[in-house]
PDB file of N, CA and C in Angstrom:
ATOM      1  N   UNK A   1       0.843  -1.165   0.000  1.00  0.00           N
ATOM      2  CA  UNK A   1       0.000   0.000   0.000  1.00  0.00           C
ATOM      3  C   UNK A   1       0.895   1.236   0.000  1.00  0.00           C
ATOM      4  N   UNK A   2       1.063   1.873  -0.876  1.00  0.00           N
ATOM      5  CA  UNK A   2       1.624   3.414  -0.924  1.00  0.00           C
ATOM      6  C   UNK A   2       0.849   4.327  -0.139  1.00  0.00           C
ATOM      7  N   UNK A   3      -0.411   5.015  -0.507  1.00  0.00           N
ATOM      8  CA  UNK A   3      -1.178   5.532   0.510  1.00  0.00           C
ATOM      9  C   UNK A   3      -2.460   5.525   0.276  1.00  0.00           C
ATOM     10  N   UNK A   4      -3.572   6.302   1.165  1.00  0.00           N
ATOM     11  CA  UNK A   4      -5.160   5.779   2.145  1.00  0.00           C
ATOM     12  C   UNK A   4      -5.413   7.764   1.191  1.00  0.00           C
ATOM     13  N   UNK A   5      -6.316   7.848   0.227  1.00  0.00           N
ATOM     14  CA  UNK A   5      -6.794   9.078  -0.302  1.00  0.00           C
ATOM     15  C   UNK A   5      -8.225   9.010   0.191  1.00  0.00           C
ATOM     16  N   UNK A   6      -8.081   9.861   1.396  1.00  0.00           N
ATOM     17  CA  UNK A   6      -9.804   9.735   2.318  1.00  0.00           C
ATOM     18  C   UNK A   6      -9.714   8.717   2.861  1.00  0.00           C
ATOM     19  N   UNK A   7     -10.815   8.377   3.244  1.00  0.00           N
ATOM     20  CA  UNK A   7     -12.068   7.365   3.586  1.00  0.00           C
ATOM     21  C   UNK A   7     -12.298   6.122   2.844  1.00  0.00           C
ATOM     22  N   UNK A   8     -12.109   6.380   1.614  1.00  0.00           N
ATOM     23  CA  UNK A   8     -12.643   5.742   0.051  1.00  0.00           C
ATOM     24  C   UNK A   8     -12.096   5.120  -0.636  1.00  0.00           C
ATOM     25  N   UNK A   9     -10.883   5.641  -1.051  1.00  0.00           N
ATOM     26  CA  UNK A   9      -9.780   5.203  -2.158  1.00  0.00           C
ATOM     27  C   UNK A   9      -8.270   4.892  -1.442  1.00  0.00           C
ATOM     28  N   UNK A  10      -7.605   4.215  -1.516  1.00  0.00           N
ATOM     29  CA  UNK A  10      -6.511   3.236  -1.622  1.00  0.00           C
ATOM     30  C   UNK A  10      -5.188   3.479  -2.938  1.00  0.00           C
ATOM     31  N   UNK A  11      -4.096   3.604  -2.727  1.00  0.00           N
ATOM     32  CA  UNK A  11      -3.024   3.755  -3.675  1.00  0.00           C
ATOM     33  C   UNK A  11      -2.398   2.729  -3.413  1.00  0.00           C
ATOM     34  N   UNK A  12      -2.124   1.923  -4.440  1.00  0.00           N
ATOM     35  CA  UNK A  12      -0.973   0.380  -4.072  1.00  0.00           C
ATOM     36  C   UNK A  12       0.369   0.317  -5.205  1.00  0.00           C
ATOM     37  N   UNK A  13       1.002  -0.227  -4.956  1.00  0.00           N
ATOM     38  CA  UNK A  13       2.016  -0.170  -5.619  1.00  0.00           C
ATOM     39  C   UNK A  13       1.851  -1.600  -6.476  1.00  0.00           C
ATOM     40  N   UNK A  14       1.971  -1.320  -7.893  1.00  0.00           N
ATOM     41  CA  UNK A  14       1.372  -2.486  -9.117  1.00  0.00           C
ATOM     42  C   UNK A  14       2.593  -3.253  -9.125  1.00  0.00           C
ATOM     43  N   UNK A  15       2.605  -4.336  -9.902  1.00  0.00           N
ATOM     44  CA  UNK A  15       3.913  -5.820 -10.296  1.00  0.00           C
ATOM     45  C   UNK A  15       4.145  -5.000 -11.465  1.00  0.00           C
ATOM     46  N   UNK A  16       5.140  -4.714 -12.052  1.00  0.00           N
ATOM     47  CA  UNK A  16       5.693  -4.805 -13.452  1.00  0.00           C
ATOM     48  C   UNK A  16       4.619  -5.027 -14.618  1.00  0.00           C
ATOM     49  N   UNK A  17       3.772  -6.184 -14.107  1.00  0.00           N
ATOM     50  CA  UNK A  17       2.879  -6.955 -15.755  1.00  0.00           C
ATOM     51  C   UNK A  17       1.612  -5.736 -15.212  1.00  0.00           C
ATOM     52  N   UNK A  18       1.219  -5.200 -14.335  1.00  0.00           N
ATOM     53  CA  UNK A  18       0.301  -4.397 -14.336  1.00  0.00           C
ATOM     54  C   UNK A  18       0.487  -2.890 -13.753  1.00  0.00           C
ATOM     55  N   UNK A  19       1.897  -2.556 -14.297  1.00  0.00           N
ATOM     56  CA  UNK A  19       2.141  -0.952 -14.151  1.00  0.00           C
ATOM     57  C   UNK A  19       1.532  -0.300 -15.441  1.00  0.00           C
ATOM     58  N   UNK A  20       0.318  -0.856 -16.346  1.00  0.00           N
ATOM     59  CA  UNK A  20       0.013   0.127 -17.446  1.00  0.00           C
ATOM     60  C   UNK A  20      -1.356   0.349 -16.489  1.00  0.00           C
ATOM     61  N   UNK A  21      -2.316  -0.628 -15.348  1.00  0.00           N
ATOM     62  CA  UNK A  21      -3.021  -0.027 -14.777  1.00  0.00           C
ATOM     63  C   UNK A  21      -3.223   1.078 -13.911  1.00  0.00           C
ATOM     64  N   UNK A  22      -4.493   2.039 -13.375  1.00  0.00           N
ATOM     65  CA  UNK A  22      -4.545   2.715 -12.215  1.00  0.00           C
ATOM     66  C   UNK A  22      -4.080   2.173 -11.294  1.00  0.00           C
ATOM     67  N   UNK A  23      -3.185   3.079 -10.741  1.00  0.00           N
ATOM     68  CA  UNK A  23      -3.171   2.452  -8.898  1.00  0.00           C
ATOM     69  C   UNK A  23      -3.958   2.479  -7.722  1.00  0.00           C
ATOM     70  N   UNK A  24      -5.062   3.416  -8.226  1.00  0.00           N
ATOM     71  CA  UNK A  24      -5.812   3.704  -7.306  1.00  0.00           C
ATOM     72  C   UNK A  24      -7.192   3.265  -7.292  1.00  0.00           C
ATOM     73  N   UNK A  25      -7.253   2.235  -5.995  1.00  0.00           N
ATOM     74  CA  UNK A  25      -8.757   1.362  -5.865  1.00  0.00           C
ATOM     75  C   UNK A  25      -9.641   1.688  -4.675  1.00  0.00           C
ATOM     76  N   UNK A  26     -10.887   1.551  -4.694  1.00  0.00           N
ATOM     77  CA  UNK A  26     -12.056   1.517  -4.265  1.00  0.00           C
ATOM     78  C   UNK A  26     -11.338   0.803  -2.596  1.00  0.00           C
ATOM     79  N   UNK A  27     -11.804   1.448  -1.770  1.00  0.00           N
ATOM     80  CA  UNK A  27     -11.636   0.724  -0.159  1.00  0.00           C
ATOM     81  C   UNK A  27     -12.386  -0.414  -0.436  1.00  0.00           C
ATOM     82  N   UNK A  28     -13.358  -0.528  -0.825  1.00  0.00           N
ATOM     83  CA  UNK A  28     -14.504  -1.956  -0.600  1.00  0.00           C
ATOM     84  C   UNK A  28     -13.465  -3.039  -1.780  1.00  0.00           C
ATOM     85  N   UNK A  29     -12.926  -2.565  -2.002  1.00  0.00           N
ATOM     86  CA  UNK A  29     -12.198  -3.940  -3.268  1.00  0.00           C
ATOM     87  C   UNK A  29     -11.068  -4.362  -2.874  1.00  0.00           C
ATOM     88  N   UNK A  30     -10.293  -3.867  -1.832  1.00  0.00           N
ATOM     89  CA  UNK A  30      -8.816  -4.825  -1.083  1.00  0.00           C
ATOM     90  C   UNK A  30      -9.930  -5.052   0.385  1.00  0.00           C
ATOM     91  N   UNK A  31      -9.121  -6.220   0.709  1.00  0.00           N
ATOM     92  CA  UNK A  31      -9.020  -7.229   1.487  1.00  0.00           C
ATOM     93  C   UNK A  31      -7.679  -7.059   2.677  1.00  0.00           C
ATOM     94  N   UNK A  32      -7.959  -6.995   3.997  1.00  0.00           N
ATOM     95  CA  UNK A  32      -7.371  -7.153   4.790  1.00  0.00           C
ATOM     96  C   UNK A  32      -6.263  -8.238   4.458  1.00  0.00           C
ATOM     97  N   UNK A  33      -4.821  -8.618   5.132  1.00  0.00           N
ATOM     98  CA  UNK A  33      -4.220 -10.092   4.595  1.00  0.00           C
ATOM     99  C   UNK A  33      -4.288 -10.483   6.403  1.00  0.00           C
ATOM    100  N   UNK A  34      -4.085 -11.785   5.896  1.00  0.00           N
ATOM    101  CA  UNK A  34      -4.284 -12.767   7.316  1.00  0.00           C
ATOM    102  C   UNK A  34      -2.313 -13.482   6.597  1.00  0.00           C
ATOM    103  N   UNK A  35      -1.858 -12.809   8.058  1.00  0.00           N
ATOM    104  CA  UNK A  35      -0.924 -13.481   7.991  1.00  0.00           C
ATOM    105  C   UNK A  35      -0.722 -14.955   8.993  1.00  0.00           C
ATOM    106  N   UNK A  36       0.638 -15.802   8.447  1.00  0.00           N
ATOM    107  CA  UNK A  36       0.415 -17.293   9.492  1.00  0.00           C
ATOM    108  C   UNK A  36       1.312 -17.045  10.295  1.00  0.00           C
ATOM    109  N   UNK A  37       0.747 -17.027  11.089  1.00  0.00           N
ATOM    110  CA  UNK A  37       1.971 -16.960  12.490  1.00  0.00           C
ATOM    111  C   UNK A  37       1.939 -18.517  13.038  1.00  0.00           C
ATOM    112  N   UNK A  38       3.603 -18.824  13.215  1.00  0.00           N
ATOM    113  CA  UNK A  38       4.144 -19.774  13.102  1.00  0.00           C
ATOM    114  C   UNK A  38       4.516 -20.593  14.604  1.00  0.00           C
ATOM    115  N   UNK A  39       3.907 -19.270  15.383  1.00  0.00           N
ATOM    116  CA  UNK A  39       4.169 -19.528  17.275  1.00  0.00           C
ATOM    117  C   UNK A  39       2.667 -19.755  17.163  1.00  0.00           C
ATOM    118  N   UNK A  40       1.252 -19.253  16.574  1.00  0.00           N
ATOM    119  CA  UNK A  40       0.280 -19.566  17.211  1.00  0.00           C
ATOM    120  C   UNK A  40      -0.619 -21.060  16.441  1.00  0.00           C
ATOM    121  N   UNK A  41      -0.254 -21.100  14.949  1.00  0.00           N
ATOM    122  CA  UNK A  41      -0.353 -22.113  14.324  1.00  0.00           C
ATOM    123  C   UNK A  41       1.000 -22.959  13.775  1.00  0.00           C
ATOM    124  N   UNK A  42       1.175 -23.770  14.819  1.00  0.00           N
ATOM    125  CA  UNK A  42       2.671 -24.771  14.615  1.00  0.00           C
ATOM    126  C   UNK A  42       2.435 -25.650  13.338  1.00  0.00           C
ATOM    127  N   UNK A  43       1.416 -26.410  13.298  1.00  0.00           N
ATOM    128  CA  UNK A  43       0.931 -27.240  12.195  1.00  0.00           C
ATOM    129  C   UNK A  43       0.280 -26.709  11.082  1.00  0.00           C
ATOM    130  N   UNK A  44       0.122 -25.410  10.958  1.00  0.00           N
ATOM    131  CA  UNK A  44      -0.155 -24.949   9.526  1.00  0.00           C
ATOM    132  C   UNK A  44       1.460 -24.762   8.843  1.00  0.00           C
ATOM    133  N   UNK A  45       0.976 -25.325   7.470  1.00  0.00           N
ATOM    134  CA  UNK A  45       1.901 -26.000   6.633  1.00  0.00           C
ATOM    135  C   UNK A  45       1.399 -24.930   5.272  1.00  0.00           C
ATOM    136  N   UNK A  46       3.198 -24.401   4.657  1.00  0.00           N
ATOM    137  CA  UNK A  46       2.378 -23.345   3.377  1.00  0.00           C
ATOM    138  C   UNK A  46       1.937 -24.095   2.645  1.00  0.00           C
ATOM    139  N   UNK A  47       0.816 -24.020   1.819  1.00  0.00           N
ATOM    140  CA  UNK A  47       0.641 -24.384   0.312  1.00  0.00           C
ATOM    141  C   UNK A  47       1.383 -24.667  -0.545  1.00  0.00           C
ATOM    142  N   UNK A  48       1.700 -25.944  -1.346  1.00  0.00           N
ATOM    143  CA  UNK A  48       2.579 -26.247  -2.380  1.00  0.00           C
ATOM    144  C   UNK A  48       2.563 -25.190  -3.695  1.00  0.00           C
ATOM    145  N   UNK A  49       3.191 -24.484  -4.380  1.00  0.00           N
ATOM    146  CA  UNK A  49       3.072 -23.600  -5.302  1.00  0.00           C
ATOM    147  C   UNK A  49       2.851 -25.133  -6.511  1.00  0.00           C
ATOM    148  N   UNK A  50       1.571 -24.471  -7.364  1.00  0.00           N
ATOM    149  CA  UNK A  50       2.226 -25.683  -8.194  1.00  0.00           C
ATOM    150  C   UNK A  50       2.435 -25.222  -9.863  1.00  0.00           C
ATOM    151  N   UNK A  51       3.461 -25.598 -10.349  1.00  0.00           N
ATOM    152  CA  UNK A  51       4.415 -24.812 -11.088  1.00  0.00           C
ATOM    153  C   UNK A  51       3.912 -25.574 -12.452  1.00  0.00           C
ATOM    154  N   UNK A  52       3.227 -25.276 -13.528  1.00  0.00           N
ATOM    155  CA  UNK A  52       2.764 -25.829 -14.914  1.00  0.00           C
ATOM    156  C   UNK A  52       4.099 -26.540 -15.330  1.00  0.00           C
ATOM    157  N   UNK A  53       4.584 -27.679 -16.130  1.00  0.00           N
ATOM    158  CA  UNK A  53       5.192 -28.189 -16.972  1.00  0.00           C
ATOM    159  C   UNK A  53       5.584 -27.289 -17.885  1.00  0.00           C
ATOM    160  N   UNK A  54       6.781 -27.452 -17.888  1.00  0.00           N
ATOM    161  CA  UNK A  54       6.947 -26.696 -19.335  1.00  0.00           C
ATOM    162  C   UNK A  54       6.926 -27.446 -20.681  1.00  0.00           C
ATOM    163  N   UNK A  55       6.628 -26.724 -21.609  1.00  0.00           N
ATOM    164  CA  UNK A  55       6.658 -27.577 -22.869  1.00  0.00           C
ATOM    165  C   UNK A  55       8.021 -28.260 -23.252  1.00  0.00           C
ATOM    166  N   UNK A  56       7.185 -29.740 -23.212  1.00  0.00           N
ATOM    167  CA  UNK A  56       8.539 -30.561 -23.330  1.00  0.00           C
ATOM    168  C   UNK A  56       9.021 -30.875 -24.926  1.00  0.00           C
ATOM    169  N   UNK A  57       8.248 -30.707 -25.407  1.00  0.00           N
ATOM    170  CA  UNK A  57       9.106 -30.932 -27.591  1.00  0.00           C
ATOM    171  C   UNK A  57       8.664 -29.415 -28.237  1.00  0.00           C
ATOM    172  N   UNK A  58       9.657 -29.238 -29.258  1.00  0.00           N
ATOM    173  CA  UNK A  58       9.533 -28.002 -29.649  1.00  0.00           C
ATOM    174  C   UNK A  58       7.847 -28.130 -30.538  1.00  0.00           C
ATOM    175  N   UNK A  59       7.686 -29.014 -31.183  1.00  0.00           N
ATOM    176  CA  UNK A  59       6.676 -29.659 -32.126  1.00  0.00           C
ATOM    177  C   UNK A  59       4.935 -29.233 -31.345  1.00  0.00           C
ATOM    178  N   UNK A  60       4.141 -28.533 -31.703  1.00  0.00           N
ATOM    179  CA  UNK A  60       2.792 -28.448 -31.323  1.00  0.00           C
ATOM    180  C   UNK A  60       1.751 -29.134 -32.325  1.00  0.00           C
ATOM    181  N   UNK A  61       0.669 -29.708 -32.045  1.00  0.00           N
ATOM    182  CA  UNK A  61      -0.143 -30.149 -33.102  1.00  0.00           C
ATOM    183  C   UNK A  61      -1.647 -29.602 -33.360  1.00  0.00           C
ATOM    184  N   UNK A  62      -2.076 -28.526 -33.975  1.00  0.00           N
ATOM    185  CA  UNK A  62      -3.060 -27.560 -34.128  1.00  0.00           C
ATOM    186  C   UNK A  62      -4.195 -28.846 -34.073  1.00  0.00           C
ATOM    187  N   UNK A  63      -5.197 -28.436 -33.143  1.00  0.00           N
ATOM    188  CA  UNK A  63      -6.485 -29.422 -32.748  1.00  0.00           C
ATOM    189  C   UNK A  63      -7.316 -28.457 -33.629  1.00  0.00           C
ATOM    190  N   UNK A  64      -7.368 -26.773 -33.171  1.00  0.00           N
ATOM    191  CA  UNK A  64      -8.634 -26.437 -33.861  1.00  0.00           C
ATOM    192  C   UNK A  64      -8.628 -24.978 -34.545  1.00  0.00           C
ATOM    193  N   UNK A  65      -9.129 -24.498 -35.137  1.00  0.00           N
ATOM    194  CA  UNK A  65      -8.930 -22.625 -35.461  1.00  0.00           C
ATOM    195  C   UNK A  65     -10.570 -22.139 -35.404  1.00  0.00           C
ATOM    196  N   UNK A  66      -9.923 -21.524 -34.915  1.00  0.00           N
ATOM    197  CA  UNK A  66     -11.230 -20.277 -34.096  1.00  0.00           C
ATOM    198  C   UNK A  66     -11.632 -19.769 -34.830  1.00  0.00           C
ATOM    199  N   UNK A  67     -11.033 -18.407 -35.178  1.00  0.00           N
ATOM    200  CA  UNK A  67     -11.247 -17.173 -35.648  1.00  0.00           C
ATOM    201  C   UNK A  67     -10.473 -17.045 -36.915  1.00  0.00           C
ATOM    202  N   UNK A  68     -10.994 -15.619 -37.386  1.00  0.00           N
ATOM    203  CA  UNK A  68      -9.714 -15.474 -38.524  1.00  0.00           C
ATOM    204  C   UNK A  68     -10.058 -14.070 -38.483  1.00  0.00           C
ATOM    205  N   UNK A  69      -8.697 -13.057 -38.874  1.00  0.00           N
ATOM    206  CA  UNK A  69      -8.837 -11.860 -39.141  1.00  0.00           C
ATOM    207  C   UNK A  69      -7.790 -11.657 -40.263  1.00  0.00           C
ATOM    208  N   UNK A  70      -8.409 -10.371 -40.258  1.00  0.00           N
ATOM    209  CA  UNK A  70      -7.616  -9.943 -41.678  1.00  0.00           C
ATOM    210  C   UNK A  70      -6.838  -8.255 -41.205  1.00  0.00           C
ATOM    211  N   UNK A  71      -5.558  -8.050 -40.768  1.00  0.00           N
ATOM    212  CA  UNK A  71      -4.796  -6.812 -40.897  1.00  0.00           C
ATOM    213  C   UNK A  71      -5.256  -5.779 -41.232  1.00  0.00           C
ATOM    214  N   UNK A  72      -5.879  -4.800 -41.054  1.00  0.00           N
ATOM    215  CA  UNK A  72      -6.101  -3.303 -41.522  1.00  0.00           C
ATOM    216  C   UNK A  72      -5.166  -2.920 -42.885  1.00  0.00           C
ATOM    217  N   UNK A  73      -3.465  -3.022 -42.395  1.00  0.00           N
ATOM    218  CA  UNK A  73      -3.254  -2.392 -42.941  1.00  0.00           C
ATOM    219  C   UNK A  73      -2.126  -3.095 -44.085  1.00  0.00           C
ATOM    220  N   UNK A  74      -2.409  -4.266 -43.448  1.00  0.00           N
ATOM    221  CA  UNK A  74      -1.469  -5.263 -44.917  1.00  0.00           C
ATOM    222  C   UNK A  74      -2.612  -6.409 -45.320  1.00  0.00           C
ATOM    223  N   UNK A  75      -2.308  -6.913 -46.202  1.00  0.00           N
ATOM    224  CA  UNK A  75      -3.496  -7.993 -46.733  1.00  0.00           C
ATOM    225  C   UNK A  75      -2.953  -9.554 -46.514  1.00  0.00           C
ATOM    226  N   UNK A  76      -2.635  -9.788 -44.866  1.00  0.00           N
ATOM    227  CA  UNK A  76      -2.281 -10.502 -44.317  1.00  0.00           C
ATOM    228  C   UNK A  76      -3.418 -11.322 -43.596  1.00  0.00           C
ATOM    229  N   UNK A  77      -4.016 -12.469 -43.691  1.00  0.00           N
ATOM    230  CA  UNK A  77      -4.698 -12.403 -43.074  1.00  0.00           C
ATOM    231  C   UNK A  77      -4.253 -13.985 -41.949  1.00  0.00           C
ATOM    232  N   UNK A  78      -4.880 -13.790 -40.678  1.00  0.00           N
ATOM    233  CA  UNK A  78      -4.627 -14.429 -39.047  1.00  0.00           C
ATOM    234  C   UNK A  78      -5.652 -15.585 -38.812  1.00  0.00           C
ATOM    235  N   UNK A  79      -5.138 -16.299 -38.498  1.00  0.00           N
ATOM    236  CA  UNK A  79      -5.729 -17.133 -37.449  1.00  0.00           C
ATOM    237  C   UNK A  79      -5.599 -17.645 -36.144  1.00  0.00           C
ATOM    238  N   UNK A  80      -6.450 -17.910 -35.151  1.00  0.00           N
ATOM    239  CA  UNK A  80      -6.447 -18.384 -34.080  1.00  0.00           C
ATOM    240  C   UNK A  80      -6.261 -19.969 -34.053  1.00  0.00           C
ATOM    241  N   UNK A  81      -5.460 -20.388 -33.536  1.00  0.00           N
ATOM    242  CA  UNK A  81      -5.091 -21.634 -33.317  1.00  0.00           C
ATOM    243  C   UNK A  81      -4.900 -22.432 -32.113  1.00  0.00           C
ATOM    244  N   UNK A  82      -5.441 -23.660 -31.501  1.00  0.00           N
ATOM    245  CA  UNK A  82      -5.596 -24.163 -30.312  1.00  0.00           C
ATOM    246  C   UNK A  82      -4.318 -25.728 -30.669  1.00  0.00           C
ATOM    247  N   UNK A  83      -4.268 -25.749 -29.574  1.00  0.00           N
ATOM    248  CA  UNK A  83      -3.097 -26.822 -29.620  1.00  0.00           C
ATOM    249  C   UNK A  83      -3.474 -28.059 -28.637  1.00  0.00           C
ATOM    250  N   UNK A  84      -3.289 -29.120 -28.764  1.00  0.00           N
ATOM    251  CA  UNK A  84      -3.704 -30.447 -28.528  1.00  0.00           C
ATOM    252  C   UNK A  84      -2.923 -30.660 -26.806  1.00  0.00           C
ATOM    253  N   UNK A  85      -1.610 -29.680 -26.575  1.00  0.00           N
ATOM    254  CA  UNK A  85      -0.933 -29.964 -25.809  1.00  0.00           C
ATOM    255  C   UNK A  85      -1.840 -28.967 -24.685  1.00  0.00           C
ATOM    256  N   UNK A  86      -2.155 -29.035 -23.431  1.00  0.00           N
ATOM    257  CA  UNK A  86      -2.825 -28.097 -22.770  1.00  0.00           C
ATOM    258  C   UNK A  86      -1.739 -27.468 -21.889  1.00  0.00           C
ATOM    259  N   UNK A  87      -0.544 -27.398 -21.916  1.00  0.00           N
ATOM    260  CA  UNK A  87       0.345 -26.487 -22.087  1.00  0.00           C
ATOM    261  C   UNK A  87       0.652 -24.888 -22.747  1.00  0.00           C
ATOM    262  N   UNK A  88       0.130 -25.109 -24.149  1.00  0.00           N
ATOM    263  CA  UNK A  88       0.774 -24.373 -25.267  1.00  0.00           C
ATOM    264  C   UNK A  88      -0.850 -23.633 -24.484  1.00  0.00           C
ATOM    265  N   UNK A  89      -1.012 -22.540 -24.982  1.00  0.00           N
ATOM    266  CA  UNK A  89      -1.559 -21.014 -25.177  1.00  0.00           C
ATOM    267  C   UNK A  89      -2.130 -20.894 -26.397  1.00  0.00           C
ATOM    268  N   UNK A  90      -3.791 -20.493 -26.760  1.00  0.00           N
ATOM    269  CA  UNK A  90      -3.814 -20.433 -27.915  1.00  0.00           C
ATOM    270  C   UNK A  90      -3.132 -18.895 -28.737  1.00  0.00           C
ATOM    271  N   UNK A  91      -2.986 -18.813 -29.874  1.00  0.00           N
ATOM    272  CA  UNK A  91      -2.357 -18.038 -30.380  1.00  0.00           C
ATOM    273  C   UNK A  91      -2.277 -17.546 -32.039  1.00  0.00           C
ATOM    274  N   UNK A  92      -2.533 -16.565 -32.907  1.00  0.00           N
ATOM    275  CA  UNK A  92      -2.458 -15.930 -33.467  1.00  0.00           C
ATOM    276  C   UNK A  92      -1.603 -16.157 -34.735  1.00  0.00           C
ATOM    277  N   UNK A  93      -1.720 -17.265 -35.445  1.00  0.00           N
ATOM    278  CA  UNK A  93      -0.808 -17.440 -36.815  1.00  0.00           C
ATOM    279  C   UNK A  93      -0.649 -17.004 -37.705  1.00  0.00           C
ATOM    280  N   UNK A  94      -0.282 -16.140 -38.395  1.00  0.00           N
ATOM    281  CA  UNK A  94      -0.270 -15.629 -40.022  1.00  0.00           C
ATOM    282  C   UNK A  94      -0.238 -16.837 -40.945  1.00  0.00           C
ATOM    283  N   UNK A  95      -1.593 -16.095 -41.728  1.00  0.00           N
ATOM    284  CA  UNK A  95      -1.029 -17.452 -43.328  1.00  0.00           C
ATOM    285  C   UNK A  95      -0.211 -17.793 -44.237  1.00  0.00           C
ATOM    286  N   UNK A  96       0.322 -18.510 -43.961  1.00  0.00           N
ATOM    287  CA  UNK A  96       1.338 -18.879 -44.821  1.00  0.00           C
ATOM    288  C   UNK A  96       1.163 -20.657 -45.402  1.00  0.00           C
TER     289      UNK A  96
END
């Protein structure tokens, strides 16, 4: 929290991936944090982070295409593409 504007509004300090947002939020939309204290709960244990696989072969195999667009300003035209691996991200192909 950077700083408390009134009663109302809240200033926080953003991550890197969301410094193009406002910093400044609504009091009713943050949440108090509950920290674990480790003298009053001995047997609370953190949460395992659990970390996605990374893609293991360079090779993807297109299951399906979505969408299609066409460039404004070149006569390129896109497709959306889904991948069989539930790893991969769908994503945006040019035709070729």
């Amino acid at each position: 929290m950077k700083a408390l504007h009134g009663d109302n509004a809240i200033e926080v300090e953003l991550s890197e991936q969301l410094c193009n947002k406002h910093p400044t939020f609504s009091v009713s939309l943050v949440k108090p944090s509950k920290s674990s204290d480790a003298e009053k709960f001995p047997l609370r244990n953190k949460a395992p982070q659990n970390i996605p696989p990374m893609e293991s072969s360079g090779t993807k195999k297109i299951t399906k295409v979505h969408k299609e667009r066409q460039l404004t300003t070149k006569t390129v035209r896109e497709y959306v593409a889904s991948y069989s691996d539930p790893t991969c991200e769908d994503e945006w192909l040019a035709e070729n």
